[in-house]
N, C-alpha and C. Protein backbone atom coordinates (compact mmCIF):
# COMPACT_ATOMS: atom_id res chain seq x y z
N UNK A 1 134.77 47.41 95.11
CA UNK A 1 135.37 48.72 94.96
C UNK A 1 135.55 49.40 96.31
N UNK A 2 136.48 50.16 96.48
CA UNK A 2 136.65 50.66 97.76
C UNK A 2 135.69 51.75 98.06
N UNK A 3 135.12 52.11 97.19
CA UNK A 3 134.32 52.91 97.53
C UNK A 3 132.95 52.69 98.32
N UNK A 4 132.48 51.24 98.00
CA UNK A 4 131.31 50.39 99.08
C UNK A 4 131.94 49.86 100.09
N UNK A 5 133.36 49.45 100.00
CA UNK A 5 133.89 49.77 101.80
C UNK A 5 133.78 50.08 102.55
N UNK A 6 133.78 51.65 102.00
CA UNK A 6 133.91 53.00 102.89
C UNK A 6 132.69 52.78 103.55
N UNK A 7 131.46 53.07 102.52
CA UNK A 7 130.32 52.88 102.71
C UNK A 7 129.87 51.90 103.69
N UNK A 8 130.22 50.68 103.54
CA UNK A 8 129.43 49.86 104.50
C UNK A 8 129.88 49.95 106.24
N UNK A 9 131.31 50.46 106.16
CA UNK A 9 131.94 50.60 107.56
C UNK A 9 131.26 51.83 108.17
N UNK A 10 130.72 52.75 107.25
CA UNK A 10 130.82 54.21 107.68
C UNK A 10 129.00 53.99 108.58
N UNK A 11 129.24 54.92 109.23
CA UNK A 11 128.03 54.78 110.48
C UNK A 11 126.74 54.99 110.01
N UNK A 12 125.44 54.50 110.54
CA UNK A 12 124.41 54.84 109.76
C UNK A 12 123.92 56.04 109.96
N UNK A 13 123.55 56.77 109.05
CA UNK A 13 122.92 57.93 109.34
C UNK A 13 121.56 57.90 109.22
N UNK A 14 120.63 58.30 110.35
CA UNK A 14 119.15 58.06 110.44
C UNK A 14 118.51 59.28 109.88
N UNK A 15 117.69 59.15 109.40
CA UNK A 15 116.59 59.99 108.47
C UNK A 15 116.47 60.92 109.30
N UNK A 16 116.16 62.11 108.49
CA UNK A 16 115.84 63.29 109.18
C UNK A 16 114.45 63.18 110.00
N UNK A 17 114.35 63.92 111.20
CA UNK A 17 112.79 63.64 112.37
C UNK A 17 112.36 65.01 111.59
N UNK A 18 111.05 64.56 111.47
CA UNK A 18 110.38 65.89 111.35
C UNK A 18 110.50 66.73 112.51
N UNK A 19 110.52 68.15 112.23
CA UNK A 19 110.32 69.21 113.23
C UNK A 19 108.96 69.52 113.57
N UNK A 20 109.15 69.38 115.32
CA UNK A 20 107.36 70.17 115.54
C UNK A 20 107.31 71.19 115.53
N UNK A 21 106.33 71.53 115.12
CA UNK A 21 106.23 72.99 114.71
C UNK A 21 105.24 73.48 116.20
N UNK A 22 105.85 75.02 116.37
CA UNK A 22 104.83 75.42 117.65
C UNK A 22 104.10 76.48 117.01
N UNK A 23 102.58 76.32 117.49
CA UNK A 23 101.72 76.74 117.08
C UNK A 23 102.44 78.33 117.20
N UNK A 24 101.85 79.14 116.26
CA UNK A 24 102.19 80.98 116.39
C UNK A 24 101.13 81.37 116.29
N UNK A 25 101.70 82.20 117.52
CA UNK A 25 100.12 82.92 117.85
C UNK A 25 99.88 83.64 116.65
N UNK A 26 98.29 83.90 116.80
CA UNK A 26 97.87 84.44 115.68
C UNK A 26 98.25 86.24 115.30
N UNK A 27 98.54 86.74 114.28
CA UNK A 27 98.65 88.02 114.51
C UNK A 27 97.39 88.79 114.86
N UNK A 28 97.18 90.13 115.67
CA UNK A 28 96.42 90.74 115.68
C UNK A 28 96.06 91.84 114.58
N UNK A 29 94.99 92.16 113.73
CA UNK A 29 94.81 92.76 113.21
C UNK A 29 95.11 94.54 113.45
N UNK A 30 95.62 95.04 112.53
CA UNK A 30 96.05 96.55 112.89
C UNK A 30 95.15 97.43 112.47
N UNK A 31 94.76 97.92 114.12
CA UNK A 31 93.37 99.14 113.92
C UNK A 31 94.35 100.15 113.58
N UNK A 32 93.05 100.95 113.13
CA UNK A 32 94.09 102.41 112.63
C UNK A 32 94.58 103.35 113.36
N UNK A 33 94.11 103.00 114.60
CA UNK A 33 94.27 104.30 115.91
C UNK A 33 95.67 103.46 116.48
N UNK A 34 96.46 102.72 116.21
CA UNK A 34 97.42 102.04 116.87
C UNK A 34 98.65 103.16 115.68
N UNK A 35 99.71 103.07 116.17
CA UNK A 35 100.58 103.89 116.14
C UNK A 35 100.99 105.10 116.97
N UNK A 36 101.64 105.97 116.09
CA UNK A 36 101.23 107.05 117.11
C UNK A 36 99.87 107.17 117.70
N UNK A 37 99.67 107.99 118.86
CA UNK A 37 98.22 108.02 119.74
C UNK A 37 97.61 108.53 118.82
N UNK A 38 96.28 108.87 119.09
CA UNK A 38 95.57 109.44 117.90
C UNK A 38 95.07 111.31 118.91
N UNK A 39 95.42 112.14 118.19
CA UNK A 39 95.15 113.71 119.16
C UNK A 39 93.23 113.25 119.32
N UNK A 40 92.96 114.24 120.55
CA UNK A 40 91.72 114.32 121.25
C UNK A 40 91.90 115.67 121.15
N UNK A 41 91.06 115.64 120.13
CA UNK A 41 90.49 117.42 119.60
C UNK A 41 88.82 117.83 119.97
N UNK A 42 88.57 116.47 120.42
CA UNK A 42 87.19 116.88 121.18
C UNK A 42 86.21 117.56 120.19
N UNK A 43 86.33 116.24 119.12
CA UNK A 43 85.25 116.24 117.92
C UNK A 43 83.88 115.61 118.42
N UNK A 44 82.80 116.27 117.50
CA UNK A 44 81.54 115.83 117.79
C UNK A 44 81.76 113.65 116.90
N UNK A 45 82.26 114.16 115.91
CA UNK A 45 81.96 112.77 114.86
C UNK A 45 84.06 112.19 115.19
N UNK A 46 83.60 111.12 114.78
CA UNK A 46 85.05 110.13 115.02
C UNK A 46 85.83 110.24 113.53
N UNK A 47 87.32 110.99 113.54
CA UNK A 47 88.13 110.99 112.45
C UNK A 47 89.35 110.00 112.38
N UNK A 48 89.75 109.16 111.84
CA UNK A 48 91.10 108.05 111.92
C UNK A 48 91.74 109.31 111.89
N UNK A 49 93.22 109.62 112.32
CA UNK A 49 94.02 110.38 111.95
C UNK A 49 95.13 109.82 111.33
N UNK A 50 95.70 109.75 110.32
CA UNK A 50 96.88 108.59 109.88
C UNK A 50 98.19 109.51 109.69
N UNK A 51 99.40 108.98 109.49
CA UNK A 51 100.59 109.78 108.95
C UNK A 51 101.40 110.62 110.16
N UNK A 52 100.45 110.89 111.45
CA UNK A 52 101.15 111.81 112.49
C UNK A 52 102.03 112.76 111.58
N UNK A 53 103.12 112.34 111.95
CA UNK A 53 104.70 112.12 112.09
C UNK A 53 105.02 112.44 110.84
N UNK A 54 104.42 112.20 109.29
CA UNK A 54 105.07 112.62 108.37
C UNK A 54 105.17 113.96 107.96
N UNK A 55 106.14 114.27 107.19
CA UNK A 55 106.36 116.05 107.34
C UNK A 55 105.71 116.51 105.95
N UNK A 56 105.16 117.34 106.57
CA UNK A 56 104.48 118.46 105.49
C UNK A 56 104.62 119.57 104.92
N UNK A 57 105.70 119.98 105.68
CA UNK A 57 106.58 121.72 105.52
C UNK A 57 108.01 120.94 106.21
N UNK A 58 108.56 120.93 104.85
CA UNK A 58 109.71 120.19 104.91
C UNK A 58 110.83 121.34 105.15
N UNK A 59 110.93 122.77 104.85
CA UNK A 59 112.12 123.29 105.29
C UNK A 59 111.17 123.62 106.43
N UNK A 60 110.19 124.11 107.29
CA UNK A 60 110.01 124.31 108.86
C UNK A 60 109.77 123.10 109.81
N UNK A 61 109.87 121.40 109.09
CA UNK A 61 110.19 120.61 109.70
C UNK A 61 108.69 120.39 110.31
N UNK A 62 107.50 120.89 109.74
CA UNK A 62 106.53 120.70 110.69
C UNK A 62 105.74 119.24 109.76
N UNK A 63 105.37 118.63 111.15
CA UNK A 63 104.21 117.50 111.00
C UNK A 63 103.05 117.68 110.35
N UNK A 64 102.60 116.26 110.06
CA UNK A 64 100.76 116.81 109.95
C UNK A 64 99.98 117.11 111.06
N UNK A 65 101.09 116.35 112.14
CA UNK A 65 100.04 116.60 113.80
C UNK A 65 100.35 118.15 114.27
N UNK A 66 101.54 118.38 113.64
CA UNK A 66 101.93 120.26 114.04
C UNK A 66 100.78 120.82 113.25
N UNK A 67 99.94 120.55 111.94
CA UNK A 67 99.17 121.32 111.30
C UNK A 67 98.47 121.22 111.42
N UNK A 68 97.43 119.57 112.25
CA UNK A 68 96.54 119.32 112.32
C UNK A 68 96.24 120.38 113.94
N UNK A 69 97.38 120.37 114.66
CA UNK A 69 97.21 121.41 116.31
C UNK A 69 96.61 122.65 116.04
N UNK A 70 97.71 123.53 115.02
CA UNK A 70 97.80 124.67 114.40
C UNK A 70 95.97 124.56 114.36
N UNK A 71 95.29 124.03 113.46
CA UNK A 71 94.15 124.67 112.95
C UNK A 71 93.32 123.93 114.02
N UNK A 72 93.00 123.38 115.03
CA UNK A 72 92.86 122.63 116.07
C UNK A 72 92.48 124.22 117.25
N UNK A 73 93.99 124.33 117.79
CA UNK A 73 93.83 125.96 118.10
C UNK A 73 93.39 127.12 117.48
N UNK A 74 93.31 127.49 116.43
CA UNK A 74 92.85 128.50 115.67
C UNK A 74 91.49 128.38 115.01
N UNK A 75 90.54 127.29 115.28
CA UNK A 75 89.62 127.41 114.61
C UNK A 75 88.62 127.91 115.59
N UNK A 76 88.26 128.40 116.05
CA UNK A 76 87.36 129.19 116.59
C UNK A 76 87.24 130.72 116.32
N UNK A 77 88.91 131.04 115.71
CA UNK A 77 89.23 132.42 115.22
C UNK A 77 88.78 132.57 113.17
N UNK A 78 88.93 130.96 112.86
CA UNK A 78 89.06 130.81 111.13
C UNK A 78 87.45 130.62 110.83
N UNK A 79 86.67 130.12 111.75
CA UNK A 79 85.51 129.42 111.46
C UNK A 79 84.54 130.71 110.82
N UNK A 80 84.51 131.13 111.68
CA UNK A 80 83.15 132.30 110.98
C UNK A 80 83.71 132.98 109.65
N UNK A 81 85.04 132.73 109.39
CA UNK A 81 84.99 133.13 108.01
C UNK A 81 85.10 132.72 106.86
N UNK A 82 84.79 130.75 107.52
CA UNK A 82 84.40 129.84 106.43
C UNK A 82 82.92 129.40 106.41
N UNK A 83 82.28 129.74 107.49
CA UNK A 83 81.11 129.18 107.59
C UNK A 83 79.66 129.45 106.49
N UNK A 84 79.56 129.15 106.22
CA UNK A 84 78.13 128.89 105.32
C UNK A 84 78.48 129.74 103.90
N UNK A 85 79.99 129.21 103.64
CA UNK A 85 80.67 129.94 102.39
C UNK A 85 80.97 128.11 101.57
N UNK A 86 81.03 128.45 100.59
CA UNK A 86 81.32 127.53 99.48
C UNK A 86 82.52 126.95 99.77
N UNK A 87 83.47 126.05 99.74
CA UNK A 87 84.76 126.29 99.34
C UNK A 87 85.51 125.50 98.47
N UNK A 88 86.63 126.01 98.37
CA UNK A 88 87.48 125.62 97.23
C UNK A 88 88.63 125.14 98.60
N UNK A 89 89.04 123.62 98.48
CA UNK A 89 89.81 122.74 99.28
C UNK A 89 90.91 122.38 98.57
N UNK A 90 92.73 123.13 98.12
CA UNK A 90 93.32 121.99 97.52
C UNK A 90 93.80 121.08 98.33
N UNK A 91 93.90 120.19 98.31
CA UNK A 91 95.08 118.99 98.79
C UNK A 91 96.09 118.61 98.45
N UNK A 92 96.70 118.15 99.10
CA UNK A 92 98.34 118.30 98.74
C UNK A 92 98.51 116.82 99.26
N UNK A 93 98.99 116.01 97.81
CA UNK A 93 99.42 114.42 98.20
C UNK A 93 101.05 114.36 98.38
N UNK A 94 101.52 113.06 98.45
CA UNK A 94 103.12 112.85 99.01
C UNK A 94 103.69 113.67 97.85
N UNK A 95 103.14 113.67 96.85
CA UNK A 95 103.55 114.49 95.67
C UNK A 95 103.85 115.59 95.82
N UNK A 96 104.59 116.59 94.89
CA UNK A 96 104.28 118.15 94.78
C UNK A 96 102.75 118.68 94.35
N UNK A 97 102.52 117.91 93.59
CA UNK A 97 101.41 118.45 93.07
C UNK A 97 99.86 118.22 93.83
N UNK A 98 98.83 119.26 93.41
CA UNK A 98 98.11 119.34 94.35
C UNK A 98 96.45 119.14 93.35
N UNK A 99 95.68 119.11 93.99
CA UNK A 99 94.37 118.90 93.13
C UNK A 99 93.35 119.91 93.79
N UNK A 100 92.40 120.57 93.60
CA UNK A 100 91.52 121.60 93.92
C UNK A 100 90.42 121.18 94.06
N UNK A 101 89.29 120.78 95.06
CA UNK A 101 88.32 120.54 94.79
C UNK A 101 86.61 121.31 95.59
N UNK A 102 85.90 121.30 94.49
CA UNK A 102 84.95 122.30 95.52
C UNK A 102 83.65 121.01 95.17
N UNK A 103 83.27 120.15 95.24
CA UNK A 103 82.62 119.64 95.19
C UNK A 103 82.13 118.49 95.92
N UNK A 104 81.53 117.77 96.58
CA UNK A 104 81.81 116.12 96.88
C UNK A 104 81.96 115.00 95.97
N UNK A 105 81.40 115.04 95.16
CA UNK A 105 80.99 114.03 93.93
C UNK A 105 82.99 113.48 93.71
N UNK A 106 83.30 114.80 93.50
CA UNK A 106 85.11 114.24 92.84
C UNK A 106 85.39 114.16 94.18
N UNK A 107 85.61 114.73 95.37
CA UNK A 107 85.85 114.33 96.10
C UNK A 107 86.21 112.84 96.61
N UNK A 108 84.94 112.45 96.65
CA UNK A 108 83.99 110.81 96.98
C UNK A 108 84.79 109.94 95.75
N UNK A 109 84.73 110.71 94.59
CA UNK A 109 85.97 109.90 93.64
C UNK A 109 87.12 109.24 93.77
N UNK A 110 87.86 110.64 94.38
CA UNK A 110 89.35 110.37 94.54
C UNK A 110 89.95 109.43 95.97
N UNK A 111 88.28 110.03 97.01
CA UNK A 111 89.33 109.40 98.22
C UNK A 111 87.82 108.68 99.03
N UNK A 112 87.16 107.08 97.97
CA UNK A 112 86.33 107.01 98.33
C UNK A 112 85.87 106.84 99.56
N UNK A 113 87.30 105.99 100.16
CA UNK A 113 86.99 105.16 101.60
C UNK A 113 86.99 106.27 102.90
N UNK A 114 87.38 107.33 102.98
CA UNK A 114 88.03 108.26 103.68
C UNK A 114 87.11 109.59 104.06
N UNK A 115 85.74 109.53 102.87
CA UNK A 115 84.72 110.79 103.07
C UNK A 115 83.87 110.10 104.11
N UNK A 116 82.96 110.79 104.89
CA UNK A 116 82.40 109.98 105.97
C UNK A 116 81.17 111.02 105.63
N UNK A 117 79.77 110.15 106.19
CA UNK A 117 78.47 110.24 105.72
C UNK A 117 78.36 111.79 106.46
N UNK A 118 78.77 112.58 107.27
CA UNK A 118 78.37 113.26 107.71
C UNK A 118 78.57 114.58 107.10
N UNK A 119 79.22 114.55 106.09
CA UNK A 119 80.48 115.91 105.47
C UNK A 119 78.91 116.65 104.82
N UNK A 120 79.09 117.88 105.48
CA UNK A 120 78.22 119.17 104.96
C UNK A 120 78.43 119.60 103.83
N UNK A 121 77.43 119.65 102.88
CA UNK A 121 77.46 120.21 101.62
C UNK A 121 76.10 121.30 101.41
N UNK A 122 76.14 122.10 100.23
CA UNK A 122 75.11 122.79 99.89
C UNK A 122 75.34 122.54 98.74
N UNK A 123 73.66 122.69 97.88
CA UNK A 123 73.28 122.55 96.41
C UNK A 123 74.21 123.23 95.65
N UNK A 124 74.45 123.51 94.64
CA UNK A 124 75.00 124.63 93.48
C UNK A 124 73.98 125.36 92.91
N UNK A 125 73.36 126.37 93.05
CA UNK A 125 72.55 127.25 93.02
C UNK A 125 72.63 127.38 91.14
N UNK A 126 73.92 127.39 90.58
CA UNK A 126 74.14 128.02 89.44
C UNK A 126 74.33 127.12 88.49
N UNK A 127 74.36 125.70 89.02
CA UNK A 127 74.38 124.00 87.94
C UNK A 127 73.11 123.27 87.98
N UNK A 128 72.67 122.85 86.50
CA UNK A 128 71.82 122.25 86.76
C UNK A 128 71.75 120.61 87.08
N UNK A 129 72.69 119.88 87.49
CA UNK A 129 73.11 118.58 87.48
C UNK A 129 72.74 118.98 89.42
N UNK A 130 72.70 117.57 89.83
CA UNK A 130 72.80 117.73 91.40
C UNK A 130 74.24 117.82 91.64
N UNK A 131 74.41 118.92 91.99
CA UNK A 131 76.25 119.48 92.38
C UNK A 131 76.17 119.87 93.60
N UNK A 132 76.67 119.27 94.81
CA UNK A 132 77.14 119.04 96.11
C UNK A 132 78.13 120.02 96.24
N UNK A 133 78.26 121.45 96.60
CA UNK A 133 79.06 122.18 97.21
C UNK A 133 79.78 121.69 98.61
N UNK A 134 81.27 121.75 98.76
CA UNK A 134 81.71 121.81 100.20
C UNK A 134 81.90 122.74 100.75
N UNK A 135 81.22 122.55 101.93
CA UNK A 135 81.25 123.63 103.35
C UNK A 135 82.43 123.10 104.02
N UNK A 136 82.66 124.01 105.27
CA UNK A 136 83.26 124.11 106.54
C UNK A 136 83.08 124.87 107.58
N UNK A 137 82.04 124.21 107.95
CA UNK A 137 80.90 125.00 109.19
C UNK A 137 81.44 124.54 110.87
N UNK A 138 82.29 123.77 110.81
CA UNK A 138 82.66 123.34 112.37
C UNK A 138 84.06 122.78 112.16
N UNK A 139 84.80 122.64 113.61
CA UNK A 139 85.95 121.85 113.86
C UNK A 139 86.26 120.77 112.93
N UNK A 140 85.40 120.09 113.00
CA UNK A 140 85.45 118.58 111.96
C UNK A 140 85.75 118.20 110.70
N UNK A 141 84.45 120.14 110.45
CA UNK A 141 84.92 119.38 108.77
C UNK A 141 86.88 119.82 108.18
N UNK A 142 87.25 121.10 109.27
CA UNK A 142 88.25 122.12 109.49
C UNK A 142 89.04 120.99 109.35
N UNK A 143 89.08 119.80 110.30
CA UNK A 143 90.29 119.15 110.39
C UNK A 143 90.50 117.83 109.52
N UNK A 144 88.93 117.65 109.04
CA UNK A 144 88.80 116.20 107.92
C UNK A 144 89.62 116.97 106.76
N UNK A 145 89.21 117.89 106.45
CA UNK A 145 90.27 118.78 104.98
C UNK A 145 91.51 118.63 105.39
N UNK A 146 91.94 118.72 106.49
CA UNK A 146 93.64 118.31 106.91
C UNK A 146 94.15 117.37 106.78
N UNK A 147 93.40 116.63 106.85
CA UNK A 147 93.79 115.04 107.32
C UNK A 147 93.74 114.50 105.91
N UNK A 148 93.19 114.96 105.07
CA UNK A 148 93.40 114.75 103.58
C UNK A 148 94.17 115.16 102.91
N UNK A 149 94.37 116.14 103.47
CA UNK A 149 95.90 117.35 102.74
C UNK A 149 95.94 118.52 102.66
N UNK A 150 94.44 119.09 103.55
CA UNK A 150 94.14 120.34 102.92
C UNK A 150 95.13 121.44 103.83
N UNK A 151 96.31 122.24 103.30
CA UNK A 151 97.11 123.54 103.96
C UNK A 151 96.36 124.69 104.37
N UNK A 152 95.24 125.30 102.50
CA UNK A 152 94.84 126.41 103.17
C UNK A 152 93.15 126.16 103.02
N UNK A 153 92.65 127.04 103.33
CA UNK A 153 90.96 127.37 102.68
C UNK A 153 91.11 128.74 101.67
N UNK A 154 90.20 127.93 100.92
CA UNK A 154 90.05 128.99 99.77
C UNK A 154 88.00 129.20 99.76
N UNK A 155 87.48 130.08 100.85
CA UNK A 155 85.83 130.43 100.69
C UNK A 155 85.69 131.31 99.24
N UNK A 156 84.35 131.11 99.19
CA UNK A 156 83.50 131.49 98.34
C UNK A 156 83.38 133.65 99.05
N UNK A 157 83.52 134.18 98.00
CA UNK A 157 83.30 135.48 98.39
C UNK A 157 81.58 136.18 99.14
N UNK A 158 81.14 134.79 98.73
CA UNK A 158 79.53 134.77 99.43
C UNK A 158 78.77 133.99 100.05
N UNK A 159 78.03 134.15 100.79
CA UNK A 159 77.44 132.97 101.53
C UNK A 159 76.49 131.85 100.49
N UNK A 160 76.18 130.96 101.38
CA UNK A 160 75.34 129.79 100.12
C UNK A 160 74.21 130.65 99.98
N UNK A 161 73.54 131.16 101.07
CA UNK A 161 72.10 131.92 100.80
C UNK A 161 71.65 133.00 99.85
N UNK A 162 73.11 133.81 99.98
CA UNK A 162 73.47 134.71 99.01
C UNK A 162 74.32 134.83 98.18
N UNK A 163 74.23 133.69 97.11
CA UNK A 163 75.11 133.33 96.29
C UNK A 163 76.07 134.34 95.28
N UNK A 164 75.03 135.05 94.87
CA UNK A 164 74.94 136.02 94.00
C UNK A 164 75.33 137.46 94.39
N UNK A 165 75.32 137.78 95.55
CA UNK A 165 75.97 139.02 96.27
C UNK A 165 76.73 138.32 97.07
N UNK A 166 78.50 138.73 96.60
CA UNK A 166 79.62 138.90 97.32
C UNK A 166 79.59 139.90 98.78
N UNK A 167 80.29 139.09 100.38
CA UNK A 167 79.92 140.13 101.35
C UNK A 167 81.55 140.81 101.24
N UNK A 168 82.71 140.54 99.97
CA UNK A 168 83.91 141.68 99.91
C UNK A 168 83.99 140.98 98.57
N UNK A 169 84.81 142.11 98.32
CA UNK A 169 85.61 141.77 97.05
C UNK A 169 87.18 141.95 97.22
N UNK A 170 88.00 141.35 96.98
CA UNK A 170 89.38 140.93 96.70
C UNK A 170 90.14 141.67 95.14
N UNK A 171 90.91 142.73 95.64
CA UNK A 171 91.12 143.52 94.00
C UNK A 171 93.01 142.65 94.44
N UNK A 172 93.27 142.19 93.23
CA UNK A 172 94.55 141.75 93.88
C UNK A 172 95.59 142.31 91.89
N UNK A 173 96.90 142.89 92.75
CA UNK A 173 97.84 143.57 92.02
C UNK A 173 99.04 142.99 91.85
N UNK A 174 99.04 142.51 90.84
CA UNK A 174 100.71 141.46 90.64
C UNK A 174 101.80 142.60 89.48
N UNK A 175 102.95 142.88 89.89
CA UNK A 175 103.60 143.22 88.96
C UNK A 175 105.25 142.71 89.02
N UNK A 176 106.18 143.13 88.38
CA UNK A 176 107.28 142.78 88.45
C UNK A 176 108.41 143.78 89.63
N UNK A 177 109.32 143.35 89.53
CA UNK A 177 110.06 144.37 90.64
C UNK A 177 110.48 146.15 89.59
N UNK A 178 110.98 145.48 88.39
CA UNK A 178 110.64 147.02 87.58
C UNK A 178 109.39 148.23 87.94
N UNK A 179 108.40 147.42 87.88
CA UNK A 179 107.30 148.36 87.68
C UNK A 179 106.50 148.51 89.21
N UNK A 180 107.47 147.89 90.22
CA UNK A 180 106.60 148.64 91.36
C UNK A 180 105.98 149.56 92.03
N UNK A 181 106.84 150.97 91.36
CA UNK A 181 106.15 151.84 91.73
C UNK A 181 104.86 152.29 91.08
N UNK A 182 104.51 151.84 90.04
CA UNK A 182 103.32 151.84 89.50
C UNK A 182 102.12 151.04 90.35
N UNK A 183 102.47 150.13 90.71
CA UNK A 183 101.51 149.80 90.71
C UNK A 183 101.49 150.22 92.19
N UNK A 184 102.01 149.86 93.16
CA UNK A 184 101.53 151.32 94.25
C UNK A 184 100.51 152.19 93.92
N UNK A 185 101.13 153.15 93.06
CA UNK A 185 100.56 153.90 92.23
C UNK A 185 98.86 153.42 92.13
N UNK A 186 98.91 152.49 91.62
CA UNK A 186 97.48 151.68 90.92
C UNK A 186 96.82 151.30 92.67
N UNK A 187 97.94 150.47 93.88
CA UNK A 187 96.97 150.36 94.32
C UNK A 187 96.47 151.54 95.91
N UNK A 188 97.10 152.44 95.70
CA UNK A 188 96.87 153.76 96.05
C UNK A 188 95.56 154.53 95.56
N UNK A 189 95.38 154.45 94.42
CA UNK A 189 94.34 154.83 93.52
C UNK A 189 92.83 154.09 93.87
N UNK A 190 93.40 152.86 94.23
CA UNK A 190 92.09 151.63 94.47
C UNK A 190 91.38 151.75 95.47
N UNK A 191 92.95 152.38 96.26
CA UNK A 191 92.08 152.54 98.09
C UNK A 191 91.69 153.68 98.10
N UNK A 192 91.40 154.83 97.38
CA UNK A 192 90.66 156.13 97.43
C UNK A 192 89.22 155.20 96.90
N UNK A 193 88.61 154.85 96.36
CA UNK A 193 87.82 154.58 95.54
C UNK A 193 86.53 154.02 96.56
């Protein structure tokens, strides 16, 4: 058949050579401080900082490292009026939505790998279960709540010592744009008092 003709005239073709393969270097493992630099806020305890660069106040365009500066500079002015107060921490994930937490226990829940042995707490004076209050007594703990998500602080109206006596009280007046002058009115009345 002409077709083993072809074949036997046609040239030999030699088997494929294996390819050597060149060794690849090995990858290096990725520490967490690689990326952006990590800020030197001239903490007592060591914080990973992750995300830099992602935005957190999306119409003022600001960073987490713009918010992590922000309270960075200002805490020497915020501190004494979180210090040895309870607080209430929300966080704010990639999500809209946000979670509230005043405790460690849920804390240590939600973000196990990320709480570090040193985070200041006080008892709960008013639970009888062992309930871990969160503080924010220094720089650290100011900027570990950031670095988690935390925007604002929400303290306790009293210190841990003095649980039970508030050192202010907060009278707060919500109304509609109809009825504003009332409540003027109302909070005119409040500030004689």
């Amino acid at each position: 058949p002409p077709e083993r003709r072809a074949l036997r005239g046609a040239a030999k073709v030699q088997a494929p050579q294996p390819v050597k393969k060149e060794r690849a270097e090995p990858k290096k493992p990725i520490k967490p401080d690689e990326g952006p630099k990590q800020p030197d806020y001239k903490l007592k305890h060591h914080i990973d900082f992750t995300q830099l660069e992602r935005l957190i106040v999306r119409p003022a365009q600001l960073t987490k490292k713009n918010v992590l500066d922000y309270y960075d500079k200002i805490s020497e002015y915020i501190l004494p009026y979180l210090k040895d107060r309870y607080q209430s921490v929300r966080l704010y994930s990639d999500s809209t939505r946000s979670k509230v937490y005043t405790n460690l226990e849920t804390l240590t829940q939600d973000y196990p790998e990320r709480i570090p042995a040193w985070i200041e707490t006080a008892p709960n004076q008013r639970a009888k279960a062992n309930d871990r209050l969160l503080l924010c007594n220094d720089k650290e703990h100011l900027l570990l709540y950031v670095e988690l998500g935390c925007l604002g602080f929400n303290p306790h109206h009293s210190r841990v010592k003095n649980s039970d006596s508030p050192d202010y009280i907060i009278i707060a007046f919500e109304a509609s744009e109809s009825d504003l002058t009332k409540t003027i009115k109302a909070m005119d009345a409040a500030r004689e008092i």
